[in-house]
Protein backbone atom coordinates (compact mmCIF):
# COMPACT_ATOMS: atom_id res chain seq x y z
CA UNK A 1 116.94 109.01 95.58
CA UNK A 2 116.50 106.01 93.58
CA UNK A 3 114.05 103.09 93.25
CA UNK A 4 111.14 102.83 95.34
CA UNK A 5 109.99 99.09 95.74
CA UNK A 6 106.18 97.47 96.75
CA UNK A 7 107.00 94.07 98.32
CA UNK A 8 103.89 92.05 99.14
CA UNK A 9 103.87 88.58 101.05
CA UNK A 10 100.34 87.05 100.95
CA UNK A 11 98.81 83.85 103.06
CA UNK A 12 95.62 83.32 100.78
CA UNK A 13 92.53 81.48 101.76
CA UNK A 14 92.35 77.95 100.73
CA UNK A 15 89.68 78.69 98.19
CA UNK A 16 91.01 81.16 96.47
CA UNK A 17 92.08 80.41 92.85
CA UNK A 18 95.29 82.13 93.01
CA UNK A 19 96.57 82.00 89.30
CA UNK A 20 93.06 84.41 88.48
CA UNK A 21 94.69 87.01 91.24
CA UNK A 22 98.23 86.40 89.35
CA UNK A 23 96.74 87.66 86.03
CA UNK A 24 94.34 90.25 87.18
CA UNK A 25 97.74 91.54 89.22
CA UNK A 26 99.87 91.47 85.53
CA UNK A 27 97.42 93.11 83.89
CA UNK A 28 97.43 95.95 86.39
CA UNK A 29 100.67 96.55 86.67
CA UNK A 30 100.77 96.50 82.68
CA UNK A 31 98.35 99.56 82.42
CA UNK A 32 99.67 101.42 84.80
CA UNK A 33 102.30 103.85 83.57
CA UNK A 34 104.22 104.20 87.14
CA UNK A 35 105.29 100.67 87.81
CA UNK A 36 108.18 100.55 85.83
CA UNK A 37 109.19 96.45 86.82
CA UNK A 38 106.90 93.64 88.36
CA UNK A 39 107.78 89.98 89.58
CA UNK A 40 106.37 87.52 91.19
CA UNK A 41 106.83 84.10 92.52
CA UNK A 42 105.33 80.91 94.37
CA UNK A 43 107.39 79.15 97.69
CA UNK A 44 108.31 76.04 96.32
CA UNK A 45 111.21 74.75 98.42
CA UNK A 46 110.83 76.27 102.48
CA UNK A 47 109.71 74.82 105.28
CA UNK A 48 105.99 75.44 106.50
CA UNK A 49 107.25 76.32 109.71
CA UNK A 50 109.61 78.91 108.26
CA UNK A 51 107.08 80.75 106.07
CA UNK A 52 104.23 80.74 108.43
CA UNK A 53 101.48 79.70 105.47
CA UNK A 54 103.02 82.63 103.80
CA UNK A 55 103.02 81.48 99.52
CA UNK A 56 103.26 84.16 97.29
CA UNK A 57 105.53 86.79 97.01
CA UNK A 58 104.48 90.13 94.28
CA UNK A 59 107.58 92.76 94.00
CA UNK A 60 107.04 95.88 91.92
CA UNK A 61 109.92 98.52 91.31
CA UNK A 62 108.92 102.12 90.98
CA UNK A 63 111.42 105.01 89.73
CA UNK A 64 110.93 107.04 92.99
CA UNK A 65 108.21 107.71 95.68
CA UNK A 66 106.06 110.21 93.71
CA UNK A 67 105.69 106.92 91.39
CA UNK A 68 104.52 104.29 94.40
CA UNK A 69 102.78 107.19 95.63
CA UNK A 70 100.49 107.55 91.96
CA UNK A 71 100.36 103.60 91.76
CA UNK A 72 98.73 103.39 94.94
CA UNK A 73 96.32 105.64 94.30
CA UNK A 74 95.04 104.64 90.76
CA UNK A 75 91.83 104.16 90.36
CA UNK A 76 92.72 100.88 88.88
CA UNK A 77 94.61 99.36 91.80
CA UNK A 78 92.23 100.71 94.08
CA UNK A 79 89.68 98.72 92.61
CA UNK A 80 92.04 95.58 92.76
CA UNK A 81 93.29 95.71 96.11
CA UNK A 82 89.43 95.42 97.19
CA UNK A 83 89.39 91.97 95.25
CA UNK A 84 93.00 90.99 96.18
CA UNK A 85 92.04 91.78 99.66
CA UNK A 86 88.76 89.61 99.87
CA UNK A 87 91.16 86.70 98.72
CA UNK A 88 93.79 86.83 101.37
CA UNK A 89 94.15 85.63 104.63
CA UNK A 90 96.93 87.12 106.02
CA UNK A 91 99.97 89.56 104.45
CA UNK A 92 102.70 91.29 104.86
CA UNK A 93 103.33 94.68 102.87
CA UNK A 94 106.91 96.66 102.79
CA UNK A 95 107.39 99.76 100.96
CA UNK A 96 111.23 100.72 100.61
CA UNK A 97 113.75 102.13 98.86
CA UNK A 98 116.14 99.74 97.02
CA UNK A 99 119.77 99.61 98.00
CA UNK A 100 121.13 97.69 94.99
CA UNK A 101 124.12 95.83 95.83
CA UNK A 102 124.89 94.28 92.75
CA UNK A 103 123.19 95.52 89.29
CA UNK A 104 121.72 92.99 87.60
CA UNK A 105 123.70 92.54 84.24
């Protein structure tokens, strides 16, 4: 089987200071050995109405499920996902494998 991937949608609370979550989340996923790609973005463009308050997106591509498996249970991201989880008001969490259509290049 081949990539596993850790999609996470996140509504935060309006006083959160979301950039501090951003770089507490790259430097995570930096010293932790399984994640082997992370990205990230911000809804610029869509409708309200289509996102449902919904702003952040965090993607993280592991080599197989052995891999999300040992990144879940880190000590590390245990740790974060108690602050991470204080700061959010509502999310949305999908862990599947990837079907790549077209290969990046």
């Amino acid at each position: 089987m081949g990539d596993f991937n850790h999609i996470v949608v996140a509504k935060f609370k309006e006083d959160v200071i979301v950039d501090e979550l951003v770089k507490g989340m790259e430097k995570l996923v930096s010293d932790i050995e399984a994640v082997k790609s992370f990205e990230w973005g911000h809804n610029i463009e869509s409708n309200e109405m289509l996102t449902q308050g919904y702003t952040h997106v965090f993607s993280m591509t592991f080599r197989n499920s052995e891999d999300l498996t040992a990144y879940l249970g880190h000590p590390s991201h245990v740790a974060f996902s108690t602050t991470f989880s204080e700061a959010i008001e509502n999310i949305l969490l999908f862990d599947v494998p990837a079907v790549i259509v077209k290969a990046s290049a």
